[in-house]
PDB file of N, CA and C in Angstrom:
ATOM      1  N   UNK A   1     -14.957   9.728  23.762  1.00  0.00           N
ATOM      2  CA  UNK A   1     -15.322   9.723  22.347  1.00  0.00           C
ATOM      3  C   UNK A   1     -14.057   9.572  21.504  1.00  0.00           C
ATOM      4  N   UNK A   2     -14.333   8.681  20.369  1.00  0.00           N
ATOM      5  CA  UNK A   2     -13.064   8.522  19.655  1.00  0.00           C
ATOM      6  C   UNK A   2     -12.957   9.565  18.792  1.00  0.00           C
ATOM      7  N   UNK A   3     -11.886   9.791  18.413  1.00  0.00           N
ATOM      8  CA  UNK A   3     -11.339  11.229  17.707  1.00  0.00           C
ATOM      9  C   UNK A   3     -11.041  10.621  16.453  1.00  0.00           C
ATOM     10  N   UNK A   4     -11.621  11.135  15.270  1.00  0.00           N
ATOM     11  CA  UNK A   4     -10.987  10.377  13.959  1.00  0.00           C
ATOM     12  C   UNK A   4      -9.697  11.026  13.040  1.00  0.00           C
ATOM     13  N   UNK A   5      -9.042   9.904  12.774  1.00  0.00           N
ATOM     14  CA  UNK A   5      -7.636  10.214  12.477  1.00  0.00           C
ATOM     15  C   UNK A   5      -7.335   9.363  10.885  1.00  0.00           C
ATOM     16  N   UNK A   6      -8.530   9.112  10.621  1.00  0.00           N
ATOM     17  CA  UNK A   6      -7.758   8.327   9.275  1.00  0.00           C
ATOM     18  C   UNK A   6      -9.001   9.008   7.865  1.00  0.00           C
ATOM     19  N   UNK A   7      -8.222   9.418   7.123  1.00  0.00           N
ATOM     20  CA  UNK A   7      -9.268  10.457   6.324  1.00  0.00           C
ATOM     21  C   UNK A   7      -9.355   9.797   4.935  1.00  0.00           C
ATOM     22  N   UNK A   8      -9.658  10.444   4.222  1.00  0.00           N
ATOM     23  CA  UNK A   8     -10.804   9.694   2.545  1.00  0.00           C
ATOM     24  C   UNK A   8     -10.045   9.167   1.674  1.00  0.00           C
ATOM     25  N   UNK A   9      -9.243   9.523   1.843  1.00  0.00           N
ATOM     26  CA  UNK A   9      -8.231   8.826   0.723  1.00  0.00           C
ATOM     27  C   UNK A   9      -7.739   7.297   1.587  1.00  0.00           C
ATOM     28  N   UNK A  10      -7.274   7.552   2.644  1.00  0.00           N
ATOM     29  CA  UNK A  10      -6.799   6.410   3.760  1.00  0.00           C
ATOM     30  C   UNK A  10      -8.006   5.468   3.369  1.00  0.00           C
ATOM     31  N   UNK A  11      -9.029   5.656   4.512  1.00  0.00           N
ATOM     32  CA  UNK A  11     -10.143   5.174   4.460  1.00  0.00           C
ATOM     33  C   UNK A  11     -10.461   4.179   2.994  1.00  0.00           C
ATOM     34  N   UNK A  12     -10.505   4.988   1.735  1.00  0.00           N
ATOM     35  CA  UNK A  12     -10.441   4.109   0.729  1.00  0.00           C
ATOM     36  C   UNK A  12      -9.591   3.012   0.414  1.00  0.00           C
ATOM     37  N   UNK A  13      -8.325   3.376   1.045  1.00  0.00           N
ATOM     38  CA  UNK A  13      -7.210   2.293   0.720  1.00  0.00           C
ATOM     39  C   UNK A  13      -7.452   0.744   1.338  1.00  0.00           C
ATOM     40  N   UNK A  14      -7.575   1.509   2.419  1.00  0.00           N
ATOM     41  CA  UNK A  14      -7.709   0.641   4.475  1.00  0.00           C
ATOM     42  C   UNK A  14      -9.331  -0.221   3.933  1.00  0.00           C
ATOM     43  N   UNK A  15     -10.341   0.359   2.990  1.00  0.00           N
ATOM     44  CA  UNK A  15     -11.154  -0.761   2.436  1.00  0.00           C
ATOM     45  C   UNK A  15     -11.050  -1.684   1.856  1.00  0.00           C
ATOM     46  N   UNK A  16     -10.479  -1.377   0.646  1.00  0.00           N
ATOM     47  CA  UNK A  16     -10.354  -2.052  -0.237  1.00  0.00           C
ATOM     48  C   UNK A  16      -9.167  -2.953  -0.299  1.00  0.00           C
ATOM     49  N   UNK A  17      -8.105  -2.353   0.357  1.00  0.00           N
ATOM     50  CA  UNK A  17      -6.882  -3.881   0.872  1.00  0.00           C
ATOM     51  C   UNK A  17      -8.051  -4.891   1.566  1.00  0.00           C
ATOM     52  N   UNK A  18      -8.435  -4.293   3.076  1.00  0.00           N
ATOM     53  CA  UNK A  18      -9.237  -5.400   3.720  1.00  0.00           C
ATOM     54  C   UNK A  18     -10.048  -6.403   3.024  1.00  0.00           C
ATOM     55  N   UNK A  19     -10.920  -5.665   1.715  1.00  0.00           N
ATOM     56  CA  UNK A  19     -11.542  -6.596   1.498  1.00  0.00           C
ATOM     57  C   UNK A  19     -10.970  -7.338   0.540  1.00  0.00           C
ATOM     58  N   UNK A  20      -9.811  -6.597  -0.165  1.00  0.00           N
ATOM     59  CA  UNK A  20      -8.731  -7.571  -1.035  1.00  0.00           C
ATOM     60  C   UNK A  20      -8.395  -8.784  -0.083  1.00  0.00           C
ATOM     61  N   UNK A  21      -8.492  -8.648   1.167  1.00  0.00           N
ATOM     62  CA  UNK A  21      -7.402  -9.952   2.036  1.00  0.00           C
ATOM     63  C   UNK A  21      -8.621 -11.019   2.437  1.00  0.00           C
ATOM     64  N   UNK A  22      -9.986 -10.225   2.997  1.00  0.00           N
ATOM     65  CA  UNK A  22     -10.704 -11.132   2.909  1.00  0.00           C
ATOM     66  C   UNK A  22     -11.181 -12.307   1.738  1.00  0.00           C
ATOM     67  N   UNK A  23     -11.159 -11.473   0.895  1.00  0.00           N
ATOM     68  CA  UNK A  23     -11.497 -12.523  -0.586  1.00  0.00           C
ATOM     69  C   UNK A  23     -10.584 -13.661  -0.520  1.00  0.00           C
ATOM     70  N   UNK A  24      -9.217 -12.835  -0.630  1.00  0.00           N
ATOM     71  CA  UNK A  24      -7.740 -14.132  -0.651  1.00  0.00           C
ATOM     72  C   UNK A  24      -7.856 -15.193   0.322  1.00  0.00           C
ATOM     73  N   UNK A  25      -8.471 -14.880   1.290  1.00  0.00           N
ATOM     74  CA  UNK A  25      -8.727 -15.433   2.626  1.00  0.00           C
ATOM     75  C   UNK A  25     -10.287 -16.506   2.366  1.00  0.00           C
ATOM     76  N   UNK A  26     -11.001 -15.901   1.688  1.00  0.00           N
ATOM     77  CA  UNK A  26     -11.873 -17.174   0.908  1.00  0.00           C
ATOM     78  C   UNK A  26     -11.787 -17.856   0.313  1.00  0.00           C
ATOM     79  N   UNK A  27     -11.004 -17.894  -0.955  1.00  0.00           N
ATOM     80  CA  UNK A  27     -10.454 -17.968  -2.430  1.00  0.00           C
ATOM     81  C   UNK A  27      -9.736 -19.520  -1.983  1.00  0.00           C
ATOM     82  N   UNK A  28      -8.824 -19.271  -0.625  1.00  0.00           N
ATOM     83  CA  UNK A  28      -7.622 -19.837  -0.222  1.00  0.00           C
ATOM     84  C   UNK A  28      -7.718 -20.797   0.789  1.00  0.00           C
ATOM     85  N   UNK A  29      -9.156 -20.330   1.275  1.00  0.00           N
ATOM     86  CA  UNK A  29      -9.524 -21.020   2.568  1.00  0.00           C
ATOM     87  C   UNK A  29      -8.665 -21.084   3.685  1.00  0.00           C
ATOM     88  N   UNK A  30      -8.145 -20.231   3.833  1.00  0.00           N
ATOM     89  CA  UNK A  30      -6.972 -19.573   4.806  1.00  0.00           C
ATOM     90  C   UNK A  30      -7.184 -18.637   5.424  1.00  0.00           C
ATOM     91  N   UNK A  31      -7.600 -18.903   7.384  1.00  0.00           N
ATOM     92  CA  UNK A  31      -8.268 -18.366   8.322  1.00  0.00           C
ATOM     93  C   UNK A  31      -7.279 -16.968   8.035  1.00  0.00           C
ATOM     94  N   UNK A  32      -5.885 -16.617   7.329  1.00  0.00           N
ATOM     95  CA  UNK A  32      -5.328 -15.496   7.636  1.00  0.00           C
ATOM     96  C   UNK A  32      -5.821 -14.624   7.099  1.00  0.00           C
ATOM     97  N   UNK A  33      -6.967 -14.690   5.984  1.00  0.00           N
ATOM     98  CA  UNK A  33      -7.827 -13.697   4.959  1.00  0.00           C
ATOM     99  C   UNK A  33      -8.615 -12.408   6.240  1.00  0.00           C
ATOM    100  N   UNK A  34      -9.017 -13.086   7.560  1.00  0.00           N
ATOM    101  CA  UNK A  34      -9.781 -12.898   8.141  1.00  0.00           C
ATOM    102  C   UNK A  34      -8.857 -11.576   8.984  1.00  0.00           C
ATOM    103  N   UNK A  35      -7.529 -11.477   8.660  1.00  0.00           N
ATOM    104  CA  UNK A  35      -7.146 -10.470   9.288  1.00  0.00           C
ATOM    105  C   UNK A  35      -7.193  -8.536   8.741  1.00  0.00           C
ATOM    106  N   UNK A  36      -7.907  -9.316   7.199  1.00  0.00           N
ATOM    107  CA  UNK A  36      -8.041  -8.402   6.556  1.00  0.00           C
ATOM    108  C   UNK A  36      -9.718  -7.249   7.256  1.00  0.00           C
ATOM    109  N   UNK A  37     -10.166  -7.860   8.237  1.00  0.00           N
ATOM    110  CA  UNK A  37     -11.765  -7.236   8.847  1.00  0.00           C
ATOM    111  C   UNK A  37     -10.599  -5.844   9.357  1.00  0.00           C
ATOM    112  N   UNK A  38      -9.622  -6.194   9.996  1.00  0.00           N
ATOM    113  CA  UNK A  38      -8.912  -4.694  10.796  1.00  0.00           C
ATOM    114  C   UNK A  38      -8.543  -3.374  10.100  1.00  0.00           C
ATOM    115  N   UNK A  39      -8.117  -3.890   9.022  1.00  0.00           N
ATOM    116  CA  UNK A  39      -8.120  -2.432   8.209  1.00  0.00           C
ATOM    117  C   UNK A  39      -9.681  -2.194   7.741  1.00  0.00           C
ATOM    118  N   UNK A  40     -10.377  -2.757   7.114  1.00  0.00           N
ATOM    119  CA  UNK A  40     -11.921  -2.367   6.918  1.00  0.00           C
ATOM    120  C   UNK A  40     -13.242  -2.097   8.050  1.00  0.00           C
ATOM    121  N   UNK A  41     -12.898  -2.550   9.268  1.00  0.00           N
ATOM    122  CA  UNK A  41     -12.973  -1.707  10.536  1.00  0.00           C
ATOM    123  C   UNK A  41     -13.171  -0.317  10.744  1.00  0.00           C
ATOM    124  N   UNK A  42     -11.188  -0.099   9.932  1.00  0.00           N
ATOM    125  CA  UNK A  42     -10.875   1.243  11.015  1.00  0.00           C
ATOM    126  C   UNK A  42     -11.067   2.130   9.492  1.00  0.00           C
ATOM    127  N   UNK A  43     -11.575   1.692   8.652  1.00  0.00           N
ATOM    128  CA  UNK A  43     -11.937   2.003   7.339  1.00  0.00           C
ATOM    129  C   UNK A  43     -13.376   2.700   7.713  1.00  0.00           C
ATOM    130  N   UNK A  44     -14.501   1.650   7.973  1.00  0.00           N
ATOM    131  CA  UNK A  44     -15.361   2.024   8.384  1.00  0.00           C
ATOM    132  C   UNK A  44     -15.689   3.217   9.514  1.00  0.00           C
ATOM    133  N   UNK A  45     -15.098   3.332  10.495  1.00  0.00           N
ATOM    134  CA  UNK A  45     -15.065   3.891  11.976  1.00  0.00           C
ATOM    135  C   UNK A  45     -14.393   5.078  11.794  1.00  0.00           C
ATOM    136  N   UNK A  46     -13.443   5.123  10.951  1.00  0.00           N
ATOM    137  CA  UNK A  46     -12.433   6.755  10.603  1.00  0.00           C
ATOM    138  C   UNK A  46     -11.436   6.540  11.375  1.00  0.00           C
ATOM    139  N   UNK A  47     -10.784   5.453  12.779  1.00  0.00           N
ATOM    140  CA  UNK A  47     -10.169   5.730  13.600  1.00  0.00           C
ATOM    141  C   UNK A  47      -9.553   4.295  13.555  1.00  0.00           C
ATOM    142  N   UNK A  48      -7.781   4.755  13.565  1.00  0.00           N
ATOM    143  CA  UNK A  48      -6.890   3.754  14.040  1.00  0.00           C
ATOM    144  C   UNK A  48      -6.050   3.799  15.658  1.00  0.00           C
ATOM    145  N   UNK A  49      -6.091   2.996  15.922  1.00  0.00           N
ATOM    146  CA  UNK A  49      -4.784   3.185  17.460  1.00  0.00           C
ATOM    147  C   UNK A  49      -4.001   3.173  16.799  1.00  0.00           C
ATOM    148  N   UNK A  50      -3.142   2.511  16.264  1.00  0.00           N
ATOM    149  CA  UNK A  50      -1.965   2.925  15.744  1.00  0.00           C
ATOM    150  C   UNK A  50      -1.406   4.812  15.167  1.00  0.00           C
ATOM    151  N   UNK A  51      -2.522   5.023  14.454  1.00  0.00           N
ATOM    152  CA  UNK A  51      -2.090   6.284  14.372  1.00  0.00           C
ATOM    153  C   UNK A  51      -2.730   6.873  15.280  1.00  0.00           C
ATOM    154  N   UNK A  52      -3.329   6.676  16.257  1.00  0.00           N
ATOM    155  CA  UNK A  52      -3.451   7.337  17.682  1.00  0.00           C
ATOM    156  C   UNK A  52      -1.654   7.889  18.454  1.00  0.00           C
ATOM    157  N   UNK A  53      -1.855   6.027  18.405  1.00  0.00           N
ATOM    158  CA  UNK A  53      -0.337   6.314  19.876  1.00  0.00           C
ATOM    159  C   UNK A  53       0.936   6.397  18.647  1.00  0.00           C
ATOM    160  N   UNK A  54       1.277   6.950  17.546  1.00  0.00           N
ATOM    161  CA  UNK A  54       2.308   7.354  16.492  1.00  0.00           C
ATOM    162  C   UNK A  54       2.033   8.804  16.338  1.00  0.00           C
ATOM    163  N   UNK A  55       0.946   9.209  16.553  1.00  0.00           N
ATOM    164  CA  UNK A  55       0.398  10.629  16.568  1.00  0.00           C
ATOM    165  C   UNK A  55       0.766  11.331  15.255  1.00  0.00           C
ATOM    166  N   UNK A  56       0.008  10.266  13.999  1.00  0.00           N
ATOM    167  CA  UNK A  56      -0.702  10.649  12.645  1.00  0.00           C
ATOM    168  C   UNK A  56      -2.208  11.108  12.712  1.00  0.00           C
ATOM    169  N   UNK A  57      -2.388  11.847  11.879  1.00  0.00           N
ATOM    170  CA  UNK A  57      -3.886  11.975  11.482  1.00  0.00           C
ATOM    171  C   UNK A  57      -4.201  12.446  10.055  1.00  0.00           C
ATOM    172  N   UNK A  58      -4.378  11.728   9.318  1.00  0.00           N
ATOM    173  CA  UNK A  58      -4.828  11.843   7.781  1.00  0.00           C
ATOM    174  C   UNK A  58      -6.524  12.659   7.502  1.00  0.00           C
ATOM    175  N   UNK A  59      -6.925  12.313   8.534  1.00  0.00           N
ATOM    176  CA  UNK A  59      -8.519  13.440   8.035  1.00  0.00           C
ATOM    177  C   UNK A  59      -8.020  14.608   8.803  1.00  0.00           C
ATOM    178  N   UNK A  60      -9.348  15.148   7.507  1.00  0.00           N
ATOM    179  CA  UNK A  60      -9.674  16.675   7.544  1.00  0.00           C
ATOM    180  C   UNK A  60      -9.710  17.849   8.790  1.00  0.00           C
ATOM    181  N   UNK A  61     -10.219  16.791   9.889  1.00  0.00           N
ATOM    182  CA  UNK A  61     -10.290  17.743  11.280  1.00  0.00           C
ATOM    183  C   UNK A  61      -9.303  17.680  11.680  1.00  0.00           C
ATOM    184  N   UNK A  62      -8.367  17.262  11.678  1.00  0.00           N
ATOM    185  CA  UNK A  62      -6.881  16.980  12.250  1.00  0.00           C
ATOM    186  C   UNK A  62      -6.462  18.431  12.449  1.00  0.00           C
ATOM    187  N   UNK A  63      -6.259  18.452  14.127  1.00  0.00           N
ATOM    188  CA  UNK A  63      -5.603  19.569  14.570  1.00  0.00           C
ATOM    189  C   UNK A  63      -3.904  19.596  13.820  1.00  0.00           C
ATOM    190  N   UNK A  64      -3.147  20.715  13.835  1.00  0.00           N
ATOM    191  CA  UNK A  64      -1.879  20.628  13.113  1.00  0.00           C
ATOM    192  C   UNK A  64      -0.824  21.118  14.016  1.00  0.00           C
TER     193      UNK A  64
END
Protein backbone atom coordinates (compact mmCIF):
# COMPACT_ATOMS: atom_id res chain seq x y z
CA UNK A 1 0.00 0.00 0.00
CA UNK A 2 1.23 3.39 -0.89
CA UNK A 3 1.91 5.65 2.03
CA UNK A 4 0.96 9.32 1.32
CA UNK A 5 3.56 11.90 1.54
CA UNK A 6 2.45 14.97 -0.26
CA UNK A 7 -0.19 17.05 1.80
CA UNK A 8 -2.91 20.08 1.00
CA UNK A 9 -1.10 22.74 0.44
CA UNK A 10 1.52 20.57 -1.91
CA UNK A 11 -1.24 18.81 -3.49
CA UNK A 12 -2.77 22.25 -4.47
CA UNK A 13 0.38 23.52 -5.96
CA UNK A 14 1.40 19.94 -7.76
CA UNK A 15 -2.42 20.71 -9.44
CA UNK A 16 -2.53 23.57 -10.56
CA UNK A 17 1.25 23.88 -12.07
CA UNK A 18 0.21 20.48 -13.90
CA UNK A 19 -2.64 21.81 -15.25
CA UNK A 20 -0.85 25.23 -15.87
CA UNK A 21 1.68 22.99 -18.19
CA UNK A 22 -0.98 21.08 -19.72
CA UNK A 23 -2.85 24.14 -21.08
CA UNK A 24 0.75 25.64 -22.31
CA UNK A 25 1.11 22.31 -23.79
CA UNK A 26 -2.28 22.91 -25.79
CA UNK A 27 -2.10 26.58 -26.34
CA UNK A 28 1.48 25.64 -27.98
CA UNK A 29 0.81 22.44 -29.43
CA UNK A 30 3.87 21.16 -27.80
CA UNK A 31 3.83 17.35 -26.83
CA UNK A 32 6.08 18.85 -23.66
CA UNK A 33 2.65 20.35 -22.04
CA UNK A 34 1.91 16.64 -21.54
CA UNK A 35 4.57 16.35 -18.89
CA UNK A 36 2.59 18.45 -16.85
CA UNK A 37 -0.15 14.92 -16.12
CA UNK A 38 2.99 13.95 -13.37
CA UNK A 39 2.61 16.51 -10.96
CA UNK A 40 -1.39 16.36 -11.24
CA UNK A 41 -1.12 12.57 -10.79
CA UNK A 42 0.76 12.68 -7.66
CA UNK A 43 -1.61 15.68 -6.91
CA UNK A 44 -4.42 13.49 -7.26
CA UNK A 45 -3.01 10.13 -5.47
CA UNK A 46 -1.29 12.17 -2.32
CA UNK A 47 1.98 10.24 -3.21
CA UNK A 48 5.34 11.12 -4.86
CA UNK A 49 8.58 8.71 -5.31
CA UNK A 50 10.60 11.33 -5.24
CA UNK A 51 9.72 12.35 -1.87
CA UNK A 52 9.56 8.72 -1.06
CA UNK A 53 13.32 7.84 -1.83
CA UNK A 54 14.48 11.87 -0.44
CA UNK A 55 12.46 10.91 2.63
CA UNK A 56 10.03 14.18 2.65
CA UNK A 57 6.54 14.05 3.69
CA UNK A 58 4.35 17.18 3.57
CA UNK A 59 0.88 15.53 4.79
CA UNK A 60 -0.64 15.38 7.91
CA UNK A 61 0.04 11.61 8.80
CA UNK A 62 3.62 11.96 8.35
CA UNK A 63 5.43 10.09 10.98
CA UNK A 64 8.28 12.70 12.45
Amino acid sequence: MIKENVGGLDRILRFAIGMGLIGWGIITQNLWGAIGAIPVVTAVIGWCPAYTSLGICTGKKCKT
